[in-house]
N, C-alpha and C. Protein backbone atom coordinates (compact mmCIF):
# COMPACT_ATOMS: atom_id res chain seq x y z
N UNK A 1 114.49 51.80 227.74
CA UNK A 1 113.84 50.83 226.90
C UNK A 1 113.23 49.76 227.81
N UNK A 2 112.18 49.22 227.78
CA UNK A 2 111.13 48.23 228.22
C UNK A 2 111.59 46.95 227.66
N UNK A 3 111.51 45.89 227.88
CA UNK A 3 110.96 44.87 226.92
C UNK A 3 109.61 44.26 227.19
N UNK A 4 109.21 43.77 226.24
CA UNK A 4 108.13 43.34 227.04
C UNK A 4 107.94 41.74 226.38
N UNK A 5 107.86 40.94 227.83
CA UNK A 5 108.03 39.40 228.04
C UNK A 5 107.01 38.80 226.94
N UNK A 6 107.68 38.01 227.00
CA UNK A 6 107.02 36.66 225.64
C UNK A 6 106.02 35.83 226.59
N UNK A 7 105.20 34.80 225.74
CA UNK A 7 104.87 34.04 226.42
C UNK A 7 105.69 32.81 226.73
N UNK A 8 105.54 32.55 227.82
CA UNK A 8 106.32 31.00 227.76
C UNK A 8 106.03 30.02 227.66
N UNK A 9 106.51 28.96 226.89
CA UNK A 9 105.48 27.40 227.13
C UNK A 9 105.11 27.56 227.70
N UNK A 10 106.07 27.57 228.75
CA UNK A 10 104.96 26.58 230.18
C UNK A 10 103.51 26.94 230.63
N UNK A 11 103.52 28.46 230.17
CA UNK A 11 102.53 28.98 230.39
C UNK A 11 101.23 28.67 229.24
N UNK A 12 101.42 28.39 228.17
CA UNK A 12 100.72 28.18 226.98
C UNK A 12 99.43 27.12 227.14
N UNK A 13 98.11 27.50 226.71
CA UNK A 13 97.22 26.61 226.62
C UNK A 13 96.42 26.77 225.07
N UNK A 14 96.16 25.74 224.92
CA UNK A 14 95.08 25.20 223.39
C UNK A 14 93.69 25.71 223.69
N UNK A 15 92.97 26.40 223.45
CA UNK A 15 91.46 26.07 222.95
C UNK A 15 90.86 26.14 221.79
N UNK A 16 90.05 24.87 221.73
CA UNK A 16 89.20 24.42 220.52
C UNK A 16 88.51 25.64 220.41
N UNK A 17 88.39 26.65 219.78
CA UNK A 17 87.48 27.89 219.12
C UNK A 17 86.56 26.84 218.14
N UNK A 18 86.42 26.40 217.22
CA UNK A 18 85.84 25.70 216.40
C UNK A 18 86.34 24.53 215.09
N UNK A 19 85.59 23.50 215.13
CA UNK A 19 85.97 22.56 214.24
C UNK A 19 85.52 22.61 212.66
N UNK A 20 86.17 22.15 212.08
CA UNK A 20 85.07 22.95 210.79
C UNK A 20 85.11 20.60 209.61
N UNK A 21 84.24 20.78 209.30
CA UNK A 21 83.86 19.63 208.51
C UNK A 21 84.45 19.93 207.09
N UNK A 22 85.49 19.81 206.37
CA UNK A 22 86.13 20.00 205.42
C UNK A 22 85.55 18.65 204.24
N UNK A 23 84.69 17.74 205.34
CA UNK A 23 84.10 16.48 204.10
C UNK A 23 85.60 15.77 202.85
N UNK A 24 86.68 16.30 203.27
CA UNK A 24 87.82 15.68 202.60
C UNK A 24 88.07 14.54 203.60
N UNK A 25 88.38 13.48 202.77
CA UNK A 25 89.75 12.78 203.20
C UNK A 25 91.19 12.99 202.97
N UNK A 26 91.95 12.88 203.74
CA UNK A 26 93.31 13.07 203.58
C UNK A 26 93.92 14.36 203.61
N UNK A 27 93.05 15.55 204.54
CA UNK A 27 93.87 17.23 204.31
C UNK A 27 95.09 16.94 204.15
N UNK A 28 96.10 17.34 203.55
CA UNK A 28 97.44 17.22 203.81
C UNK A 28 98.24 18.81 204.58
N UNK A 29 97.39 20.12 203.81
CA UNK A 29 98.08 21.11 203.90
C UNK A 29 96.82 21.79 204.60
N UNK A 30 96.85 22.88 204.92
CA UNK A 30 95.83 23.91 205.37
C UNK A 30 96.79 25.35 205.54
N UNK A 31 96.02 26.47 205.58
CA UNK A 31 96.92 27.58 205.38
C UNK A 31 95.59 28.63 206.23
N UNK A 32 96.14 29.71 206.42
CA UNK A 32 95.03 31.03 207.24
C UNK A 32 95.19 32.16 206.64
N UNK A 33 94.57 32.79 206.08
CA UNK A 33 94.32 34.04 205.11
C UNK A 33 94.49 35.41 206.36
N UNK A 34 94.95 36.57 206.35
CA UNK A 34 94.81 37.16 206.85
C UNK A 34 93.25 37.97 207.41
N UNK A 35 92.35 37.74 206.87
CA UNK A 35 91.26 38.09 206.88
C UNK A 35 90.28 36.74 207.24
N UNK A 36 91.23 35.99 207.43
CA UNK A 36 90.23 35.16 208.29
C UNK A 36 89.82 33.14 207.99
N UNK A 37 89.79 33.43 206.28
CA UNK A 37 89.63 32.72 205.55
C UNK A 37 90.79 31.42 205.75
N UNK A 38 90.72 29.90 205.86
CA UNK A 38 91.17 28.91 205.28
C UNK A 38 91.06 28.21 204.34
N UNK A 39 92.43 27.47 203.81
CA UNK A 39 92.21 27.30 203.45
C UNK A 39 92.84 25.58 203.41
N UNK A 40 92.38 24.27 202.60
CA UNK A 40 92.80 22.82 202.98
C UNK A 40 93.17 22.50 201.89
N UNK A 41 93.92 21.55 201.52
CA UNK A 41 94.30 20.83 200.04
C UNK A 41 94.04 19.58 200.58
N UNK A 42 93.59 19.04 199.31
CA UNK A 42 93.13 17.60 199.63
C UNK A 42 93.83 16.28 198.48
N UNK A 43 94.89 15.90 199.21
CA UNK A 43 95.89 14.78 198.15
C UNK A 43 95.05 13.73 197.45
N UNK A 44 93.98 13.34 197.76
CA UNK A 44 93.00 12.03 197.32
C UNK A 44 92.08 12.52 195.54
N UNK A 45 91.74 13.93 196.20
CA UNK A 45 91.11 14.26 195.45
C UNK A 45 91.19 15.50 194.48
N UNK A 46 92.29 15.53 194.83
CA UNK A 46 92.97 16.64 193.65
C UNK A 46 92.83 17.89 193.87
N UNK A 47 92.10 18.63 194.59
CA UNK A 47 91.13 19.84 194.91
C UNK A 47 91.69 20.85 196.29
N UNK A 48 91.36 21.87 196.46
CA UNK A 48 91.50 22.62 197.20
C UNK A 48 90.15 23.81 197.45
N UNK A 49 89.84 23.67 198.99
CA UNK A 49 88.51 23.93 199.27
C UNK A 49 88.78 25.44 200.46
N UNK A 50 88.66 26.45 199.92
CA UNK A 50 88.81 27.77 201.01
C UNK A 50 87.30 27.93 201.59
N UNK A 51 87.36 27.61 203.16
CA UNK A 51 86.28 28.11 203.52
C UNK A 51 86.35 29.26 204.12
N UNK A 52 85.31 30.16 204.77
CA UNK A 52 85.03 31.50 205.32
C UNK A 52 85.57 31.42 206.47
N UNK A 53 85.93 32.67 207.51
CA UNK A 53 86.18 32.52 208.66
C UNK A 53 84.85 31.89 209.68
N UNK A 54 83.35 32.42 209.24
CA UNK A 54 82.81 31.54 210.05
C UNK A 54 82.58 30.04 209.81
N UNK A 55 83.42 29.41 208.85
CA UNK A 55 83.24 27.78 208.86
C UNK A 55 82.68 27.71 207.53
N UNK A 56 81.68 28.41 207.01
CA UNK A 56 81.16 28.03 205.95
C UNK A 56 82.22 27.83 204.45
N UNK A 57 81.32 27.07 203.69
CA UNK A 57 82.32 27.26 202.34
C UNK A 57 82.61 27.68 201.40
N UNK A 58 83.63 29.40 201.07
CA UNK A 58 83.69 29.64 200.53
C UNK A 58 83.77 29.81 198.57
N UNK A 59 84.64 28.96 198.12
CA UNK A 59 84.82 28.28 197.16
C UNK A 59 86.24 27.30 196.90
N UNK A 60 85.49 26.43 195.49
CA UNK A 60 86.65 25.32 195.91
C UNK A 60 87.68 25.57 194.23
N UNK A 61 88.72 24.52 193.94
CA UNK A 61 89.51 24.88 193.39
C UNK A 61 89.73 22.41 192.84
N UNK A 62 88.98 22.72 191.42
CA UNK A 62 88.94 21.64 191.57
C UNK A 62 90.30 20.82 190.42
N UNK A 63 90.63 19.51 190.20
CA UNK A 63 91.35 18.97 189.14
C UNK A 63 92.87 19.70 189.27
N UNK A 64 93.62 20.08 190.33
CA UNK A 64 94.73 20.69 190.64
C UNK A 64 95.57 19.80 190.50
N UNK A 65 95.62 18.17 190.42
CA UNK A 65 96.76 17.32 190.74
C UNK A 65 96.80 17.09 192.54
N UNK A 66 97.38 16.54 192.56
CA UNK A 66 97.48 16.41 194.30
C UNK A 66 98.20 17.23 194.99
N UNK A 67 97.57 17.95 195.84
CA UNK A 67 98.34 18.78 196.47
C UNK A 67 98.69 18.52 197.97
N UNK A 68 100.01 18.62 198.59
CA UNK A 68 100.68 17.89 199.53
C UNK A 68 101.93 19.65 199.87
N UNK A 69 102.00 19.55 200.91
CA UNK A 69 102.89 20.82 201.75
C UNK A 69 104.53 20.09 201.25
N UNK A 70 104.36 18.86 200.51
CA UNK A 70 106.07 18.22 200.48
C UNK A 70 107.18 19.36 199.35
N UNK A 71 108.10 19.38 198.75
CA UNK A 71 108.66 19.92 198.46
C UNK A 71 109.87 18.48 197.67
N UNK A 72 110.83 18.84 196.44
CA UNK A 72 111.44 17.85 196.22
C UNK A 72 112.86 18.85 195.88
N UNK A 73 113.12 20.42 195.60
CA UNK A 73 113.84 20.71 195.01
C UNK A 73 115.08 21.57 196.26
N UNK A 74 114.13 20.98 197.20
CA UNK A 74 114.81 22.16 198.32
C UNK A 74 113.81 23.14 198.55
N UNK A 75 113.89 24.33 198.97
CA UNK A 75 112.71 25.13 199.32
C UNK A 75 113.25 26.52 198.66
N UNK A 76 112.24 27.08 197.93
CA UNK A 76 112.46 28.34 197.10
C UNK A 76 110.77 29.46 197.47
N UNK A 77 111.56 30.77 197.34
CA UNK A 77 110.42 31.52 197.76
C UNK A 77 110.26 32.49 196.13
N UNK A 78 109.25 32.60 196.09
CA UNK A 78 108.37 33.27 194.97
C UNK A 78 107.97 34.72 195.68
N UNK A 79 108.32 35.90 194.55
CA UNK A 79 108.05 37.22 195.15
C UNK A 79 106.58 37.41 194.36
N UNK A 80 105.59 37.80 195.10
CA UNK A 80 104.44 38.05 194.79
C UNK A 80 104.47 39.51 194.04
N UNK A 81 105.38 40.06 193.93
CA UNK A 81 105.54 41.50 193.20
C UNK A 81 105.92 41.38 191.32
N UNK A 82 106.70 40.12 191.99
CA UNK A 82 107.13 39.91 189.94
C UNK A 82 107.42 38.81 189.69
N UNK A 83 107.08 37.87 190.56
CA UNK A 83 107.20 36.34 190.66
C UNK A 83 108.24 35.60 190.09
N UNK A 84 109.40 36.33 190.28
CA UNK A 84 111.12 35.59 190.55
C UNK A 84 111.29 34.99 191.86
N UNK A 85 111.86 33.94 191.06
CA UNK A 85 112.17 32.53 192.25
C UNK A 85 113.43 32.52 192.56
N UNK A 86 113.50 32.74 194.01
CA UNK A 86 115.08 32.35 194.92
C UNK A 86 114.88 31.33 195.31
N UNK A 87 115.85 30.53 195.46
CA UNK A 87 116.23 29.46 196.09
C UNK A 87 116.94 29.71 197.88
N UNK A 88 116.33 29.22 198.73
CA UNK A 88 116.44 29.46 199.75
C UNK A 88 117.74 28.05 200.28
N UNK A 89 117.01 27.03 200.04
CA UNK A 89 117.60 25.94 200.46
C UNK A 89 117.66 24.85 199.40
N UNK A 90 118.97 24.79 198.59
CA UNK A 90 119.34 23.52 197.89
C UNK A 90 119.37 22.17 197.99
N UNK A 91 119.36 22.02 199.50
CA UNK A 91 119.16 20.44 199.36
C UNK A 91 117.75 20.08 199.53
N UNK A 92 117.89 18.62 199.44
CA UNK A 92 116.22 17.86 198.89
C UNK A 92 115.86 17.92 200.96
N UNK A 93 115.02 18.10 200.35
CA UNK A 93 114.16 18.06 202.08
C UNK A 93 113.23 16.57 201.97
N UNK A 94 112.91 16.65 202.93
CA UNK A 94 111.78 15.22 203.76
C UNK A 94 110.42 15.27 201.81
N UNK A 95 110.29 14.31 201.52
CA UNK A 95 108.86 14.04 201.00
C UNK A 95 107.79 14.93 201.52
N UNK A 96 107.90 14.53 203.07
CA UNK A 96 106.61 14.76 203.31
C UNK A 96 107.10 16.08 204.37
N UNK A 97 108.02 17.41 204.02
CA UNK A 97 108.39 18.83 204.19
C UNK A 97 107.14 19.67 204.65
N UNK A 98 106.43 20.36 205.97
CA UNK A 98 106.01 21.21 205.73
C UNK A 98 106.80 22.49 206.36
N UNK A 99 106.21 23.66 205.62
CA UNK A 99 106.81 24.66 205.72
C UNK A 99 106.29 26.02 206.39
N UNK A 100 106.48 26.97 207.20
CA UNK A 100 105.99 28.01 207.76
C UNK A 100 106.98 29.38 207.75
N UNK A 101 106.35 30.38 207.85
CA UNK A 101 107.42 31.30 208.20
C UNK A 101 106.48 32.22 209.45
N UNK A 102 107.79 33.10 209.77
CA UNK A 102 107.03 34.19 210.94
C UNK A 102 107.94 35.23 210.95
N UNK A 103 107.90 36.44 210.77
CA UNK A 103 109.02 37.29 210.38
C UNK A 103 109.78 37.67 209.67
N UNK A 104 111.00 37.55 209.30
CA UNK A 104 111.85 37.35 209.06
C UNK A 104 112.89 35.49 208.93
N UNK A 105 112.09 34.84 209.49
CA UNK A 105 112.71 33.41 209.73
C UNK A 105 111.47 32.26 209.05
N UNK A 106 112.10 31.04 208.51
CA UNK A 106 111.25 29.89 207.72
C UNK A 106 111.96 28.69 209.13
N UNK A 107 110.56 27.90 208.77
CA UNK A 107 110.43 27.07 209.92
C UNK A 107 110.11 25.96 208.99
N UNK A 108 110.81 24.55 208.98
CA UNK A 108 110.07 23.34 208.16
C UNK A 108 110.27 22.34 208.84
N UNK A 109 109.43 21.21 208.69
CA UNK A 109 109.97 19.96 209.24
C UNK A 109 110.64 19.05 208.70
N UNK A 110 111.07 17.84 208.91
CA UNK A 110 111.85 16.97 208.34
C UNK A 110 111.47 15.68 208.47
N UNK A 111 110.29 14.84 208.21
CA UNK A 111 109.99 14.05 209.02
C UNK A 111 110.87 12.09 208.50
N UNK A 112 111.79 12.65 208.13
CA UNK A 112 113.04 11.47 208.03
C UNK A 112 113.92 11.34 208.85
N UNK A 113 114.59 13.05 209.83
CA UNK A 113 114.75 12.89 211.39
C UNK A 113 114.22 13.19 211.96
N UNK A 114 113.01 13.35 212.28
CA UNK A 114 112.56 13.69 213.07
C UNK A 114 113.13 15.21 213.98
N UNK A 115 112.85 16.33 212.91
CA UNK A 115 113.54 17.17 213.19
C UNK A 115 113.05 18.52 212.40
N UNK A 116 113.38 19.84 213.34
CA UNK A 116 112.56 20.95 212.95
C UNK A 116 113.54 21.87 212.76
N UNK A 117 113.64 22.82 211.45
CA UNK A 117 114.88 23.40 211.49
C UNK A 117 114.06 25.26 211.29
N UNK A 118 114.84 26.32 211.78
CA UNK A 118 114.87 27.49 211.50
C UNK A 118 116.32 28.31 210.97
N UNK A 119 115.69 28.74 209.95
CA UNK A 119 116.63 29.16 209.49
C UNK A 119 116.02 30.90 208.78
N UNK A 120 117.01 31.63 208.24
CA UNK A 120 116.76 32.92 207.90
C UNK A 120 116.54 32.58 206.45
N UNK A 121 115.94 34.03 205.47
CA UNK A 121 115.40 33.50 204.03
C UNK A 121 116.91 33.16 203.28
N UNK A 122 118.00 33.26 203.97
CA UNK A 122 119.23 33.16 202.83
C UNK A 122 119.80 31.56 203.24
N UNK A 123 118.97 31.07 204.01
CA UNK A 123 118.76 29.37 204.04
C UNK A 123 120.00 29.49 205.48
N UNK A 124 120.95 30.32 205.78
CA UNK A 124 121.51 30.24 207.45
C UNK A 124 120.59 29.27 208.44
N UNK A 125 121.20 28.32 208.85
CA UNK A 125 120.16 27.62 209.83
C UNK A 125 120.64 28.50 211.26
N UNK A 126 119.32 28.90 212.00
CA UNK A 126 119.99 29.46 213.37
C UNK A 126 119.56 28.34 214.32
N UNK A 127 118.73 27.53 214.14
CA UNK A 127 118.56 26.21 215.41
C UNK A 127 117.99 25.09 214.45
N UNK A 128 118.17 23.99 214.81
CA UNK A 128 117.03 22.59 214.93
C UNK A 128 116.88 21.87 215.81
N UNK A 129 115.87 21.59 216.37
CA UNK A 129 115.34 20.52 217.09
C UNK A 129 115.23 19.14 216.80
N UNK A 130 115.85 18.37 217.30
CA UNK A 130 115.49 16.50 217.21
C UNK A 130 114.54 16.49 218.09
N UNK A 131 113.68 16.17 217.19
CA UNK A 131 112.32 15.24 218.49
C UNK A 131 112.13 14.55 218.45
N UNK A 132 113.53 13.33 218.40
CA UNK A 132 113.25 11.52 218.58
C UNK A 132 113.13 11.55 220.01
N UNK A 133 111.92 10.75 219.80
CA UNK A 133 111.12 10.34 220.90
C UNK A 133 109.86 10.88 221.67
N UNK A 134 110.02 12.07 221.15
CA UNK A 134 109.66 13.08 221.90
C UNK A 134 108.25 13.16 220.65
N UNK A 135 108.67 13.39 219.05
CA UNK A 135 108.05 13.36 218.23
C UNK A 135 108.29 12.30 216.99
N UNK A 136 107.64 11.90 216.07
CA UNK A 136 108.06 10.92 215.41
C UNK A 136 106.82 11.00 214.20
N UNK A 137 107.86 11.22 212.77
CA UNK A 137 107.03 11.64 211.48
C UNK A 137 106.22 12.75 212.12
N UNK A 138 106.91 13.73 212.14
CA UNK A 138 106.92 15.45 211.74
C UNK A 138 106.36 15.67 210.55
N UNK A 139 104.78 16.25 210.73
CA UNK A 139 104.40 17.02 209.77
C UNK A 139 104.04 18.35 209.97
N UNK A 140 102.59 18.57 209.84
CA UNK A 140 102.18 19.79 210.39
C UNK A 140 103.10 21.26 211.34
N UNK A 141 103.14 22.31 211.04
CA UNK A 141 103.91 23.45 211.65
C UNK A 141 103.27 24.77 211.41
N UNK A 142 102.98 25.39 212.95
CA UNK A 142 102.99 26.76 212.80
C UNK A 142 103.40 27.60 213.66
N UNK A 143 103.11 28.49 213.46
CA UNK A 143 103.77 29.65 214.64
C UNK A 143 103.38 30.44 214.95
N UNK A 144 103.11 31.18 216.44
CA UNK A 144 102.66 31.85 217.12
C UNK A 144 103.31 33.21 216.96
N UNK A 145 102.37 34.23 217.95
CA UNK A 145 102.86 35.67 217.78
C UNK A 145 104.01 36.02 218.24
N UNK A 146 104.60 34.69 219.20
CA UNK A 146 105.64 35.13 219.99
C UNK A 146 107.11 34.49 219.11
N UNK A 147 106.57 34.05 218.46
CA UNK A 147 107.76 32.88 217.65
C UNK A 147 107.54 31.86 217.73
N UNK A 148 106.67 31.21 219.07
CA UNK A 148 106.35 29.36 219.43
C UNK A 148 106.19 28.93 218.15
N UNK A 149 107.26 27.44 217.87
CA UNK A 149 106.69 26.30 216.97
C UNK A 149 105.92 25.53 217.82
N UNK A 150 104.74 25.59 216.69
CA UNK A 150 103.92 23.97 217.19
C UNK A 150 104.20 22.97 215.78
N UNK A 151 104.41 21.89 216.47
CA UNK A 151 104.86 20.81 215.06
C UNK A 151 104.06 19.30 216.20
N UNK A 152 102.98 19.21 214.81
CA UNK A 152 102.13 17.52 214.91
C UNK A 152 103.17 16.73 214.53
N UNK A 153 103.04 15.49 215.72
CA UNK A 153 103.89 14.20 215.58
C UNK A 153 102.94 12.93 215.27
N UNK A 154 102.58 13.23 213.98
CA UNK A 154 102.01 11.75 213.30
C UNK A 154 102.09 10.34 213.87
N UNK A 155 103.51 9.96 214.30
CA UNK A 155 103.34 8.71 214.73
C UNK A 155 102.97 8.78 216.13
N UNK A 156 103.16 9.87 216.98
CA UNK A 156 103.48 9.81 218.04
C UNK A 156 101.70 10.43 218.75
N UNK A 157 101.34 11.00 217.92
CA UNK A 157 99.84 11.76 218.23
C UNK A 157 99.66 12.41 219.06
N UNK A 158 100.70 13.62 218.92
CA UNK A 158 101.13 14.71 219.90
C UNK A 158 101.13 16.09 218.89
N UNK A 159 100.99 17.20 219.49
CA UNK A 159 101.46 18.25 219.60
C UNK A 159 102.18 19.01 220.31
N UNK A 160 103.68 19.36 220.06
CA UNK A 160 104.06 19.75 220.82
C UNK A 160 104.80 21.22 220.21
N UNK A 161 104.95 22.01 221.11
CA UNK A 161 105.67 23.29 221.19
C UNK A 161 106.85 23.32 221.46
N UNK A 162 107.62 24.20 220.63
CA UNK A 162 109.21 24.42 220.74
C UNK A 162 109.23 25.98 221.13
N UNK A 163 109.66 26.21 222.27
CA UNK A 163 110.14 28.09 222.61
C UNK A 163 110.58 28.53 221.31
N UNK A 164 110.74 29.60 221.13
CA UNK A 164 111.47 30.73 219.73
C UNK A 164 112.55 30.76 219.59
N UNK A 165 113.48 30.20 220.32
CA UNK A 165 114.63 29.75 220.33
C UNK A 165 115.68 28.57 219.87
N UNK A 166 113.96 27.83 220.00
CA UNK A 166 114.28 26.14 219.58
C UNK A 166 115.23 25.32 220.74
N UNK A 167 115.21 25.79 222.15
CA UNK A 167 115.76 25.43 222.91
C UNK A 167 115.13 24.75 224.00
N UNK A 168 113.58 24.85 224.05
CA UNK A 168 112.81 24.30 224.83
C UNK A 168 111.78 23.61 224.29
N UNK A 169 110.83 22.43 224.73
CA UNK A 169 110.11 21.98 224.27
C UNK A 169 109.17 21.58 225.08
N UNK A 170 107.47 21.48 225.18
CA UNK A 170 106.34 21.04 225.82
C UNK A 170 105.35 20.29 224.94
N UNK A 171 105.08 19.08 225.53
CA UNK A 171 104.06 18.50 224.63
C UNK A 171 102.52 19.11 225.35
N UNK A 172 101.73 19.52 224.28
CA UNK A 172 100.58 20.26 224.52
C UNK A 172 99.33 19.66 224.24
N UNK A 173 99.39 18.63 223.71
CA UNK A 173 98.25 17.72 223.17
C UNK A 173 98.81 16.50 222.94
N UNK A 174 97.66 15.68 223.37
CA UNK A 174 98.13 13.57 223.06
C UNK A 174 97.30 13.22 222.38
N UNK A 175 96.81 11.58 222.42
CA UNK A 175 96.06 10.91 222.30
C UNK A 175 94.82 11.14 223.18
N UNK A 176 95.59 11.64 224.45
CA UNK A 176 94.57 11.39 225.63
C UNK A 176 93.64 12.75 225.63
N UNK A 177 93.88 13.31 224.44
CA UNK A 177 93.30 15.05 224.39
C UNK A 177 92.08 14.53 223.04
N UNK A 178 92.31 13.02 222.38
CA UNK A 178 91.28 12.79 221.17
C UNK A 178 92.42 12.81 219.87
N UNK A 179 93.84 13.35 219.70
CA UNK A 179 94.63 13.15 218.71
C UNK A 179 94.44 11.93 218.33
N UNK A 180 94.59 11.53 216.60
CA UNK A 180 94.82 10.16 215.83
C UNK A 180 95.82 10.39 214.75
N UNK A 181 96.82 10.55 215.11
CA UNK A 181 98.03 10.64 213.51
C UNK A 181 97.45 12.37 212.96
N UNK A 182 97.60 13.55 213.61
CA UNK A 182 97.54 14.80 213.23
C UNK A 182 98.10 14.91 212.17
N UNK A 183 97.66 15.53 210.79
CA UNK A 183 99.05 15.82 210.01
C UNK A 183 99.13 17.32 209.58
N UNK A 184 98.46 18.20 210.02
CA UNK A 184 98.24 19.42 209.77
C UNK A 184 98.03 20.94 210.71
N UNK A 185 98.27 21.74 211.25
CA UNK A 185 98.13 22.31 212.48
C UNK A 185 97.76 24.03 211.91
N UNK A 186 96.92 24.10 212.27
CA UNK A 186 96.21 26.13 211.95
C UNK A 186 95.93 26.59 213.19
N UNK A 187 97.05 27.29 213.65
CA UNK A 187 96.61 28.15 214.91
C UNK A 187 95.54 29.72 214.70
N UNK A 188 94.83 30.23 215.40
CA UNK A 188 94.21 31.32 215.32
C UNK A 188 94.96 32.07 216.68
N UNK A 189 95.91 33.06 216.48
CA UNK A 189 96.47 33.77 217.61
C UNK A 189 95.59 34.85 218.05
N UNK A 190 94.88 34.43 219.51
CA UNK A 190 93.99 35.18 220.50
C UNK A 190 95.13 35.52 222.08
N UNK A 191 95.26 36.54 221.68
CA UNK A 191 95.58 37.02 222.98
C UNK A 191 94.50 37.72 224.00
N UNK A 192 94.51 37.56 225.11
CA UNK A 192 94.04 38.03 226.38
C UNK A 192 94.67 39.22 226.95
């Protein structure tokens, strides 16, 4: 048997592929369609706007109420086959909760400790990260092919990466990269 090596932070770099003009204020959430498509929710204005993979704008989704990645009941997953609801995690999470998965494992933030938890769908936590100091008001989260969390630090105007383990951490973006209070993060996984 082979394995074959992950990437490692340290090794990890960002490139801007493209910016796209969403004309919202306030994205709160954004999401990536398998085929290419994003999509943004916009808390100000009630609406949700999917554009195309090349940037353009697909269609929008208007008078929804405000839509925000927060959560108040704990976190429950919906089966797209017959749309029965499990409850994953009973307790009340952060207001301002976002949520990811990759596999088999859910990834959310907490941005009341400043803190990123993984856990399996039967709510088992297998790691969390404190990123006082390091990060501060945790929003935005996603995840790479290898497992990497990236989680935006709002106050802190960072991006930083956690290994798949949740045992290591690299800040990958600042202020000094053009960050202002990030609250949302959509990776496009390009391997070389």
């Amino acid at each position: 048997m082979v394995a074959i090596p992950t990437k490692n932070i340290d090794n990890l770099t960002l490139t801007l592929l493209k910016r796209i003009n969403t004309e919202l204020p306030n994205v709160y959430g954004c999401s990536m369609f398998p085929d290419g498509r994003m999509v943004f929710s916009c808390f100000n204005q009630d609406k949700t706007i999917i554009f195309k993979a090349d940037g353009s704008k697909d269609f929008e989704i208007d008078n929804i109420g405000p839509t925000f990645d927060g959560t108040e009941k704990g976190l429950q997953m919906i089966s797209l086959s017959d749309e029965s609801v499990t409850n994953v995690i009973n307790t009340k999470l952060s207001n301002f909760a976002y949520v990811t998965t990759f596999g088999d494992k859910l990834f959310y933030t907490n941005s009341d400790n400043d803190s990123v938890t993984c856990c399996d769908y039967h709510g088992n936590i297998l790691w969390t990260f404190c990123g006082i100091y390091v990060l501060e008001f945790l929003l935005g989260i996603s995840v790479d092919n290898d497992g990497n969390v990236f989680v935006a630090g709002y106050s802190t105007k960072n991006v930083v990466v956690n290994s798949s383990d949740g045992q290591r951490y690299r800040q990958l973006l600042s202020r000094k990269d053009g960050l202002d209070r990030p609250t949302v993060l959509l990776l496009r996984h390009i391997y070389k």
